[in-house]
PDB file of N, CA and C in Angstrom:
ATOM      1  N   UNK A   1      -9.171  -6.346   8.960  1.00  0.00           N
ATOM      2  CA  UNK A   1      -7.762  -6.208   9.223  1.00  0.00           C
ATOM      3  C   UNK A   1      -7.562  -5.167  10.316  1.00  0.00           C
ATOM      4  N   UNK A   2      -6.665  -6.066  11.533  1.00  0.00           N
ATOM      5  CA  UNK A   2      -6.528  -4.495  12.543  1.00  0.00           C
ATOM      6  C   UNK A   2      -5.107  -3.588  11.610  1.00  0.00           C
ATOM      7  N   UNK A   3      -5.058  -2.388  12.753  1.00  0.00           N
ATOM      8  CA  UNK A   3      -4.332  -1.939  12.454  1.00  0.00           C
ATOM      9  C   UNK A   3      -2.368  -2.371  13.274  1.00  0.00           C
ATOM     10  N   UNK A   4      -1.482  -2.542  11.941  1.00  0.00           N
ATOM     11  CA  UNK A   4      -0.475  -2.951  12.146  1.00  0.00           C
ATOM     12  C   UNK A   4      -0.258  -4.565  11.863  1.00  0.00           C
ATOM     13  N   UNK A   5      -1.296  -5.379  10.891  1.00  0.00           N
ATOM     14  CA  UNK A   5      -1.503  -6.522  11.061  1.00  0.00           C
ATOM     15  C   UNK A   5      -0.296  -7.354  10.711  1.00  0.00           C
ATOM     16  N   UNK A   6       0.254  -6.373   9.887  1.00  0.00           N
ATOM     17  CA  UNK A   6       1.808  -6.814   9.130  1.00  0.00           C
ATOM     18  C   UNK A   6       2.881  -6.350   9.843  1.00  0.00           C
ATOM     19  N   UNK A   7       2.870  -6.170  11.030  1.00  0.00           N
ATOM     20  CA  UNK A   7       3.772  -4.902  11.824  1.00  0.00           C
ATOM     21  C   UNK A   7       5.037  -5.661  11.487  1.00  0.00           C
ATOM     22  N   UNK A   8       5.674  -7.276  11.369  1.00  0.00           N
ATOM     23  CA  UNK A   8       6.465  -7.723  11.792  1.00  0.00           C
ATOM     24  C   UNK A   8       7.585  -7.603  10.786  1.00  0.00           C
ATOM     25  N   UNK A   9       6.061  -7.152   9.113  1.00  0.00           N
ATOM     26  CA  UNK A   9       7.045  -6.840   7.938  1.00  0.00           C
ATOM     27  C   UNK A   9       7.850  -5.606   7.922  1.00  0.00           C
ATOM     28  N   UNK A  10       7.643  -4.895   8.853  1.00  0.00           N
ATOM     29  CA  UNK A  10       7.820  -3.647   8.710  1.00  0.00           C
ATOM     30  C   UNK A  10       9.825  -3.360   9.340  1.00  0.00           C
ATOM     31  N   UNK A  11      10.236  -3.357   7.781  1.00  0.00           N
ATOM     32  CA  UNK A  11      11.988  -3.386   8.832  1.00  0.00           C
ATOM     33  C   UNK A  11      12.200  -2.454   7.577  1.00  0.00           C
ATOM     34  N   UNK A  12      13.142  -0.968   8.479  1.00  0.00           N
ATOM     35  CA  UNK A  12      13.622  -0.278   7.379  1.00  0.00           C
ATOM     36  C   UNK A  12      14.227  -0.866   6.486  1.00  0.00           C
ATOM     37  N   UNK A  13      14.421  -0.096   5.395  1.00  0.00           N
ATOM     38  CA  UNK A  13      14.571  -0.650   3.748  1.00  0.00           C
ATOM     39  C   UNK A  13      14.128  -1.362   3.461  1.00  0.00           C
ATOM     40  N   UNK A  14      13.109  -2.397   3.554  1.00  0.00           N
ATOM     41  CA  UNK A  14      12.252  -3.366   3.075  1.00  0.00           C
ATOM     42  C   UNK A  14      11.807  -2.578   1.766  1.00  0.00           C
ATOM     43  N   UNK A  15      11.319  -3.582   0.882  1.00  0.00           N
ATOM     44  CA  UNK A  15      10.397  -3.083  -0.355  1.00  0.00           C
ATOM     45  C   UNK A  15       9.201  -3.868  -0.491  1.00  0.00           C
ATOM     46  N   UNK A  16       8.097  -3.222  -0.633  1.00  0.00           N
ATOM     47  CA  UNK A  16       7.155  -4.186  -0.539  1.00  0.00           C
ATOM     48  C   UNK A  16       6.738  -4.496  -1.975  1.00  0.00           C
ATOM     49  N   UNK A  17       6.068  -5.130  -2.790  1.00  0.00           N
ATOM     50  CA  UNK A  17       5.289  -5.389  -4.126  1.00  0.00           C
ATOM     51  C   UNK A  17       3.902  -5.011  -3.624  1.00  0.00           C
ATOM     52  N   UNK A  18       3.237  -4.010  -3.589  1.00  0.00           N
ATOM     53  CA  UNK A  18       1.519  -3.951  -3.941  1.00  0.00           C
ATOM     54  C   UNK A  18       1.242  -3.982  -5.614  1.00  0.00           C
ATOM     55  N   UNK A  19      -0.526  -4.619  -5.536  1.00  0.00           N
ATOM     56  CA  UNK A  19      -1.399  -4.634  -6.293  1.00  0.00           C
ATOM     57  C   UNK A  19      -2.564  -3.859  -5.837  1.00  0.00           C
ATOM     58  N   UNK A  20      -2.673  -3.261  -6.705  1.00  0.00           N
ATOM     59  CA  UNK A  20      -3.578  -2.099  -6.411  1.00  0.00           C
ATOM     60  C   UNK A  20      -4.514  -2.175  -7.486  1.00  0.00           C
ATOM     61  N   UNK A  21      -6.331  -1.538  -6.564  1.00  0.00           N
ATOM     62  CA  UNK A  21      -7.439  -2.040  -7.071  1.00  0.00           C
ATOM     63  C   UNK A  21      -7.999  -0.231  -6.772  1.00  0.00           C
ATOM     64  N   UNK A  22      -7.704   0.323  -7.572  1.00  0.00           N
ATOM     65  CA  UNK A  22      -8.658   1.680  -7.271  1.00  0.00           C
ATOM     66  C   UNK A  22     -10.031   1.524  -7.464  1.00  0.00           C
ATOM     67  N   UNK A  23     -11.011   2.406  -7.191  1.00  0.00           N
ATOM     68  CA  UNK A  23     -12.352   2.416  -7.035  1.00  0.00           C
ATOM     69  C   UNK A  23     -13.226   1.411  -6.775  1.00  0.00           C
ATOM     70  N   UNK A  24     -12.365   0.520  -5.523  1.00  0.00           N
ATOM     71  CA  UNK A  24     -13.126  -0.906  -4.947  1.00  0.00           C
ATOM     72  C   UNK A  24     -14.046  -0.516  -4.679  1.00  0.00           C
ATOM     73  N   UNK A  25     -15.121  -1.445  -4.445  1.00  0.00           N
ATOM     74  CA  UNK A  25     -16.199  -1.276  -3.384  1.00  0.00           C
ATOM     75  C   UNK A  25     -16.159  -1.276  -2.314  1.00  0.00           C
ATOM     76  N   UNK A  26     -15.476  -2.149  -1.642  1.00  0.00           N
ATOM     77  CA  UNK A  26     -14.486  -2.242  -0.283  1.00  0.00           C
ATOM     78  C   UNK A  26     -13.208  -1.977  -0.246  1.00  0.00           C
ATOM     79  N   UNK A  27     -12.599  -1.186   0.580  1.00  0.00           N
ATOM     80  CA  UNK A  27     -10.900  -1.310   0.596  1.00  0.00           C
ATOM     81  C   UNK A  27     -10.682  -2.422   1.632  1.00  0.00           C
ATOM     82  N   UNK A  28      -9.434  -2.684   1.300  1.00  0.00           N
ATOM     83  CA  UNK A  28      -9.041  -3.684   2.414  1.00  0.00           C
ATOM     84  C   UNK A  28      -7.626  -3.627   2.141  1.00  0.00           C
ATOM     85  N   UNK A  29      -6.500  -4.708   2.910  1.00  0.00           N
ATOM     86  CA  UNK A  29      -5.287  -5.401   2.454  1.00  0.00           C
ATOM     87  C   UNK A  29      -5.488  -6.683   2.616  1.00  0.00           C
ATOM     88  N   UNK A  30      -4.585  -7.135   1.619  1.00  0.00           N
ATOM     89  CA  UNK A  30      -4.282  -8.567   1.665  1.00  0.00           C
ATOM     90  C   UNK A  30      -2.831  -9.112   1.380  1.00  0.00           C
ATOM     91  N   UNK A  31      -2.539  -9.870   2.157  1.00  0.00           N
ATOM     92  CA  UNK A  31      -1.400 -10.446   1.706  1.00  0.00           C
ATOM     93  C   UNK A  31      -1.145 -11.933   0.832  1.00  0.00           C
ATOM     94  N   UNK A  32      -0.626 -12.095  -0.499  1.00  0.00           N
ATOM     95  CA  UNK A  32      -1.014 -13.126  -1.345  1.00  0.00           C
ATOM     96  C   UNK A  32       0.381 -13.749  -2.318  1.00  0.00           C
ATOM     97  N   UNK A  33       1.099 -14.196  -1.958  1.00  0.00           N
ATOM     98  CA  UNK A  33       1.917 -14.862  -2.390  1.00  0.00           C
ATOM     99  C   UNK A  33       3.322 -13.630  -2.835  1.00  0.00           C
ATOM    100  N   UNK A  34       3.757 -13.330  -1.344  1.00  0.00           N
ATOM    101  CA  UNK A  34       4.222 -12.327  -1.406  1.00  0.00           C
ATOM    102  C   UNK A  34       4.237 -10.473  -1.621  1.00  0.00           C
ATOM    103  N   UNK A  35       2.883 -10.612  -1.850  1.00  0.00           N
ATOM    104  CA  UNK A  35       2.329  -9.271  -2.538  1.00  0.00           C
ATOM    105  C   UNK A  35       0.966  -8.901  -2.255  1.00  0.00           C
ATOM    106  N   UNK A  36       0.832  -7.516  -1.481  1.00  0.00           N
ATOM    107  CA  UNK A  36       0.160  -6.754  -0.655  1.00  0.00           C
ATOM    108  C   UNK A  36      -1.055  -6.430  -2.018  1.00  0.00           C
ATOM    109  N   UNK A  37      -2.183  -6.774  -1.462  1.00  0.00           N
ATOM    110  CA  UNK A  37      -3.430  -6.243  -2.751  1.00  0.00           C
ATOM    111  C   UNK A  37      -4.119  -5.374  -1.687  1.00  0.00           C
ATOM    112  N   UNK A  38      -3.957  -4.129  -2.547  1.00  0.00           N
ATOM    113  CA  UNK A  38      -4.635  -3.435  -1.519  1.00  0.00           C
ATOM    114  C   UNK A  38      -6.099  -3.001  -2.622  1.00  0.00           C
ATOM    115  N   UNK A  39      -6.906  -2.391  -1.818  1.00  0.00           N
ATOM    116  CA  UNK A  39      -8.222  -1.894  -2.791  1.00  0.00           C
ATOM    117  C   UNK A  39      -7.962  -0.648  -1.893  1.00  0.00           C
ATOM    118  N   UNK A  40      -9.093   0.511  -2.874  1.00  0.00           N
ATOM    119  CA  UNK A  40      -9.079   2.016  -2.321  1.00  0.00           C
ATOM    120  C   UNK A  40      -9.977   2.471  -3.256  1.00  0.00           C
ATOM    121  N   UNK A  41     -11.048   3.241  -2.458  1.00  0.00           N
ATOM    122  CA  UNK A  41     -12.061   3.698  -3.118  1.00  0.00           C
ATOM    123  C   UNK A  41     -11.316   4.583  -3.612  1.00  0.00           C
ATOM    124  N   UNK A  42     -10.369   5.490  -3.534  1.00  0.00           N
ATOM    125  CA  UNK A  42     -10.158   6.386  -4.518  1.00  0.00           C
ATOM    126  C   UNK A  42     -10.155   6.524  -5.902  1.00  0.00           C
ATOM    127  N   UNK A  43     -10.468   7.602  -6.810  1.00  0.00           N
ATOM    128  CA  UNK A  43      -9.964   6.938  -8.306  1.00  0.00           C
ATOM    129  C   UNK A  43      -8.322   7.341  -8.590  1.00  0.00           C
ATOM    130  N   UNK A  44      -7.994   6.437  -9.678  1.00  0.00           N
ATOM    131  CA  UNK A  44      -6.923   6.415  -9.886  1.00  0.00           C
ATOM    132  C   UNK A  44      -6.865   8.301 -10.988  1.00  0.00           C
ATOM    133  N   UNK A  45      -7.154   9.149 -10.588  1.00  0.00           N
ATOM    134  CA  UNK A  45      -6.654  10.523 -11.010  1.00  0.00           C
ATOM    135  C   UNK A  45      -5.868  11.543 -10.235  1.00  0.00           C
ATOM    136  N   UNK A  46      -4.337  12.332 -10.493  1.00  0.00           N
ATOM    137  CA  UNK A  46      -4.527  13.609  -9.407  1.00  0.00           C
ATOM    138  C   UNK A  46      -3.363  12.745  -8.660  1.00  0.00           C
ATOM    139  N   UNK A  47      -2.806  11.553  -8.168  1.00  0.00           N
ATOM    140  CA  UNK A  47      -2.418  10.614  -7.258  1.00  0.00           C
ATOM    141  C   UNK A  47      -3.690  10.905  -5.870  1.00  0.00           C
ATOM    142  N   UNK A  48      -4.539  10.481  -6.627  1.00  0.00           N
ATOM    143  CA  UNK A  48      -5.055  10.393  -5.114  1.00  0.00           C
ATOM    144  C   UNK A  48      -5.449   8.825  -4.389  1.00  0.00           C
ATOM    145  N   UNK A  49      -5.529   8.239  -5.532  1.00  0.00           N
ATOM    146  CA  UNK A  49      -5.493   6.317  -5.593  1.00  0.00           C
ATOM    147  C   UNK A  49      -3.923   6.094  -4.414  1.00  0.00           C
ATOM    148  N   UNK A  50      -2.769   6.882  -5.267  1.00  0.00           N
ATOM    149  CA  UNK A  50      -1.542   6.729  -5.047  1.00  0.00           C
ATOM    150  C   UNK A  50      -1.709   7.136  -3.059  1.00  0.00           C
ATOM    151  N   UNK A  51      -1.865   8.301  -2.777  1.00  0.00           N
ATOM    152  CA  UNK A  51      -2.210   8.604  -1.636  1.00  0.00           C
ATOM    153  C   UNK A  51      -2.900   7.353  -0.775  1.00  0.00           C
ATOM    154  N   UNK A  52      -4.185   7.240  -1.116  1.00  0.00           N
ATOM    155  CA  UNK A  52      -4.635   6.552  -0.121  1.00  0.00           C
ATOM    156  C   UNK A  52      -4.157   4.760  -0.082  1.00  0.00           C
ATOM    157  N   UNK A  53      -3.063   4.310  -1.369  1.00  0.00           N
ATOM    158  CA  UNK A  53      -2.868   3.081  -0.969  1.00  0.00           C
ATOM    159  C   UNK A  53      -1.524   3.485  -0.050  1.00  0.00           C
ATOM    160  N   UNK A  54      -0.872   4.675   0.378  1.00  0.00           N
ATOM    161  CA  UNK A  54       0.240   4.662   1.205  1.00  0.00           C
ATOM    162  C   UNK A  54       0.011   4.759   2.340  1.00  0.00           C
ATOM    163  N   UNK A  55      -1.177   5.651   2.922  1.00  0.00           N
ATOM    164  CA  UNK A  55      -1.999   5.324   3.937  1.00  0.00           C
ATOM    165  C   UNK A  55      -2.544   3.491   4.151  1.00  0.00           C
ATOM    166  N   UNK A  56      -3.190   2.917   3.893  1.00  0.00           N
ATOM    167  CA  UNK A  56      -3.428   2.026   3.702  1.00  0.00           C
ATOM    168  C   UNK A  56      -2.274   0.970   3.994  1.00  0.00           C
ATOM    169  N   UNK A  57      -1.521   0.871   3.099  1.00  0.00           N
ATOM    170  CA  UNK A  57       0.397  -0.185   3.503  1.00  0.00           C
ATOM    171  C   UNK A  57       0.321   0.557   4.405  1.00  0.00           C
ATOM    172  N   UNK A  58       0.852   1.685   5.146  1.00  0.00           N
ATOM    173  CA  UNK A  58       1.166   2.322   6.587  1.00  0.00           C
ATOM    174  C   UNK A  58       0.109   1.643   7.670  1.00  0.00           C
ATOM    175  N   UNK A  59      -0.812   1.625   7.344  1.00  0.00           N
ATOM    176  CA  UNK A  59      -1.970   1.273   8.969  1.00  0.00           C
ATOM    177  C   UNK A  59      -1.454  -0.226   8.969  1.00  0.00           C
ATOM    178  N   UNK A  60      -1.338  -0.965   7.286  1.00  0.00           N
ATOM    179  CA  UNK A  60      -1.406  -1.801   7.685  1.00  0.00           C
ATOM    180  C   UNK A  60       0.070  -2.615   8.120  1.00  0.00           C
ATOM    181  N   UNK A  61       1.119  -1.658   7.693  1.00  0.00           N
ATOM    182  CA  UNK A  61       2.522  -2.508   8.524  1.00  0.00           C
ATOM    183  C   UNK A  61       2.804  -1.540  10.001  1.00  0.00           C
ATOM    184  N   UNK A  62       1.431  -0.466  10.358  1.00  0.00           N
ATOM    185  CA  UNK A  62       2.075   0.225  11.771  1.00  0.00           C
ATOM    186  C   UNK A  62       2.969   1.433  11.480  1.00  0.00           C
ATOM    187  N   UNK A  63       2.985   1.564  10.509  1.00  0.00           N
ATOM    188  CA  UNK A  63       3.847   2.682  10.372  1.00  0.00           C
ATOM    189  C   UNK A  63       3.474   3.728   9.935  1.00  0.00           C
ATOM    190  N   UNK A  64       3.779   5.293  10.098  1.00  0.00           N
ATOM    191  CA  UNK A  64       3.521   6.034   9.259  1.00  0.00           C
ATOM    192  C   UNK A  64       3.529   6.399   7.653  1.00  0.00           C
ATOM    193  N   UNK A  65       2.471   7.095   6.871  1.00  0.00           N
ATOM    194  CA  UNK A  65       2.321   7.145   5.538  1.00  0.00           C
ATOM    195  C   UNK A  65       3.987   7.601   4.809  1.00  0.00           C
ATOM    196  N   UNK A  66       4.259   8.299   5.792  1.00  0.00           N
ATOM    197  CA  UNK A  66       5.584   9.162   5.096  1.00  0.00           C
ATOM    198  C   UNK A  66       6.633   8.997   5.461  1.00  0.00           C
ATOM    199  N   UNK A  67       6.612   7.148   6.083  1.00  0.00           N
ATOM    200  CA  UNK A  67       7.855   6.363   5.745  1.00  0.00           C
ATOM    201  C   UNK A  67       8.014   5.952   4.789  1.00  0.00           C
ATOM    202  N   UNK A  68       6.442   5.839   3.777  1.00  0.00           N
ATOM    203  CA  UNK A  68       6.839   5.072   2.626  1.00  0.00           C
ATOM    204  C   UNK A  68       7.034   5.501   1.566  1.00  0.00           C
ATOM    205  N   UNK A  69       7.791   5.459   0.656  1.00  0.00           N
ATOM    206  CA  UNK A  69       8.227   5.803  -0.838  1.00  0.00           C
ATOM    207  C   UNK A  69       7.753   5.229  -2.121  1.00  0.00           C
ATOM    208  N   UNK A  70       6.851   5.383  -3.004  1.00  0.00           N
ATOM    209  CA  UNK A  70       6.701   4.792  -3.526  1.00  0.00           C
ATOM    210  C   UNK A  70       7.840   5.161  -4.902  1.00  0.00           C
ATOM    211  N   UNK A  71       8.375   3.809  -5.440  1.00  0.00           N
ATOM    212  CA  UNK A  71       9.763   3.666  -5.908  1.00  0.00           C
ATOM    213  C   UNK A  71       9.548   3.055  -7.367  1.00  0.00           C
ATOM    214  N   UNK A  72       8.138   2.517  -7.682  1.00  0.00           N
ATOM    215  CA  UNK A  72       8.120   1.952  -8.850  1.00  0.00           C
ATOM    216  C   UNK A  72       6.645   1.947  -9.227  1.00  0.00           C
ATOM    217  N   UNK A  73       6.295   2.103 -10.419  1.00  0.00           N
ATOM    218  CA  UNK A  73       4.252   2.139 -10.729  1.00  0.00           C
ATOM    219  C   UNK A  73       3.912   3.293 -10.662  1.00  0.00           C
ATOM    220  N   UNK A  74       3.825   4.237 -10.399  1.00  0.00           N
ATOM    221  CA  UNK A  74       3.190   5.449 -10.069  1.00  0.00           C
ATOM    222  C   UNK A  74       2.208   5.375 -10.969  1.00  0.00           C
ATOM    223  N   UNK A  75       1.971   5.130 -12.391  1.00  0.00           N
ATOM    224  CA  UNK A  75       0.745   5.155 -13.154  1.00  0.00           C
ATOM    225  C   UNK A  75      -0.117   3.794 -13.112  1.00  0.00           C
ATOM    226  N   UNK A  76       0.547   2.423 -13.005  1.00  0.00           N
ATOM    227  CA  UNK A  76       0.535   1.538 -12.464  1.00  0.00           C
ATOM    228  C   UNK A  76      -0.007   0.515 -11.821  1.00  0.00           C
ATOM    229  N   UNK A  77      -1.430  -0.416 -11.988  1.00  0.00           N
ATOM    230  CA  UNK A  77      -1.908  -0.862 -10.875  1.00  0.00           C
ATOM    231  C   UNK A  77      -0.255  -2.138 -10.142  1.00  0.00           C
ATOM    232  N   UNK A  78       0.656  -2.168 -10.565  1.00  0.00           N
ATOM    233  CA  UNK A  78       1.510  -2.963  -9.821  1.00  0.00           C
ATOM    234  C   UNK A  78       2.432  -1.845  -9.295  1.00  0.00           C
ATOM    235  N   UNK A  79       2.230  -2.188  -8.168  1.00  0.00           N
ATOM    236  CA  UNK A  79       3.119  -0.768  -7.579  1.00  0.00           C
ATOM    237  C   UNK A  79       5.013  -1.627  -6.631  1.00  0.00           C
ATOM    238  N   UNK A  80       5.938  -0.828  -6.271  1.00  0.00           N
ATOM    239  CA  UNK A  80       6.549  -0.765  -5.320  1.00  0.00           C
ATOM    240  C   UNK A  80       7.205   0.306  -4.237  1.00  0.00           C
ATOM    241  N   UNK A  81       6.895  -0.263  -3.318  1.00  0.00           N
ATOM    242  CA  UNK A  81       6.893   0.594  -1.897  1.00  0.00           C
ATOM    243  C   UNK A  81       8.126   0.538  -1.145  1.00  0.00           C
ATOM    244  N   UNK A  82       9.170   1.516  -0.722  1.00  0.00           N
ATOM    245  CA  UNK A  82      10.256   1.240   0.223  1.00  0.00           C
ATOM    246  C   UNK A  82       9.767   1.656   1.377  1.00  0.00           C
ATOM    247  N   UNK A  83       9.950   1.222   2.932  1.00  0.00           N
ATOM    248  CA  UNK A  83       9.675   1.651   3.937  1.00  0.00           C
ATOM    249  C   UNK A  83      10.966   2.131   4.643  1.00  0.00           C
ATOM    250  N   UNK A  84      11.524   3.670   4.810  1.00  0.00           N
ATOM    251  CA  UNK A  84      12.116   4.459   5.015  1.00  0.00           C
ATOM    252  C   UNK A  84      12.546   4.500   6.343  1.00  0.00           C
TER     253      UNK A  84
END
C-alpha cells in the first residue's frame, strides 16, 4: 500500500469503521466492504495498538495522525475514526 492510497476518502468529518488486528505479523490496510482492517504489530496495552492504528488510517488516507479522533472502541478490536 502506497502512502495516501485512500486519499480520495479523506473529506473532513468523514467517519471511518476500522478493524483492528494488534500484534500482526505484518501490518498493512485494507479496505473490505466498507471497513478499513488495519493490522499493527503493536500490542493492544498502554494505547499503544490505539496509536499506531491512527498513524496507519493517516498514511493511509494522506493525512495527518492528529486529524484523527478516535470516537468509538478504544478497548475494542472494532474501532471508529472521525477525520477532523
Amino acid at each position: 500500500m502506497t502512502k495516501g492510497a485512500f486519499a480520495e476518502l479523506a473529506v473532513s468529518g468523514a467517519e471511518f469503521a476500522v478493524r483492528v488486528t494488534p500484534r500482526a505479523r505484518r501490518p498493512g490496510v485494507s479496505w473490505q466492504a466498507g471497513v478499513f482492517h488495519i493490522g499493527v504489530t503493536a500490542p493492544p496495552e498502554g494505547g499503544r495498538a490505539n496509536a499506531a492504528v491512527a498513524e496507519a488510517l493517516g498514511a493511509a488516507l494522506g493525512v495527518a495522525k492528529t486529524r484523527l479522533t478516535l470516537i468509538r472502541g478504544a478497548t475494542a478490536r472494532d474501532k471508529a475514526f472521525r477525520l477532523d
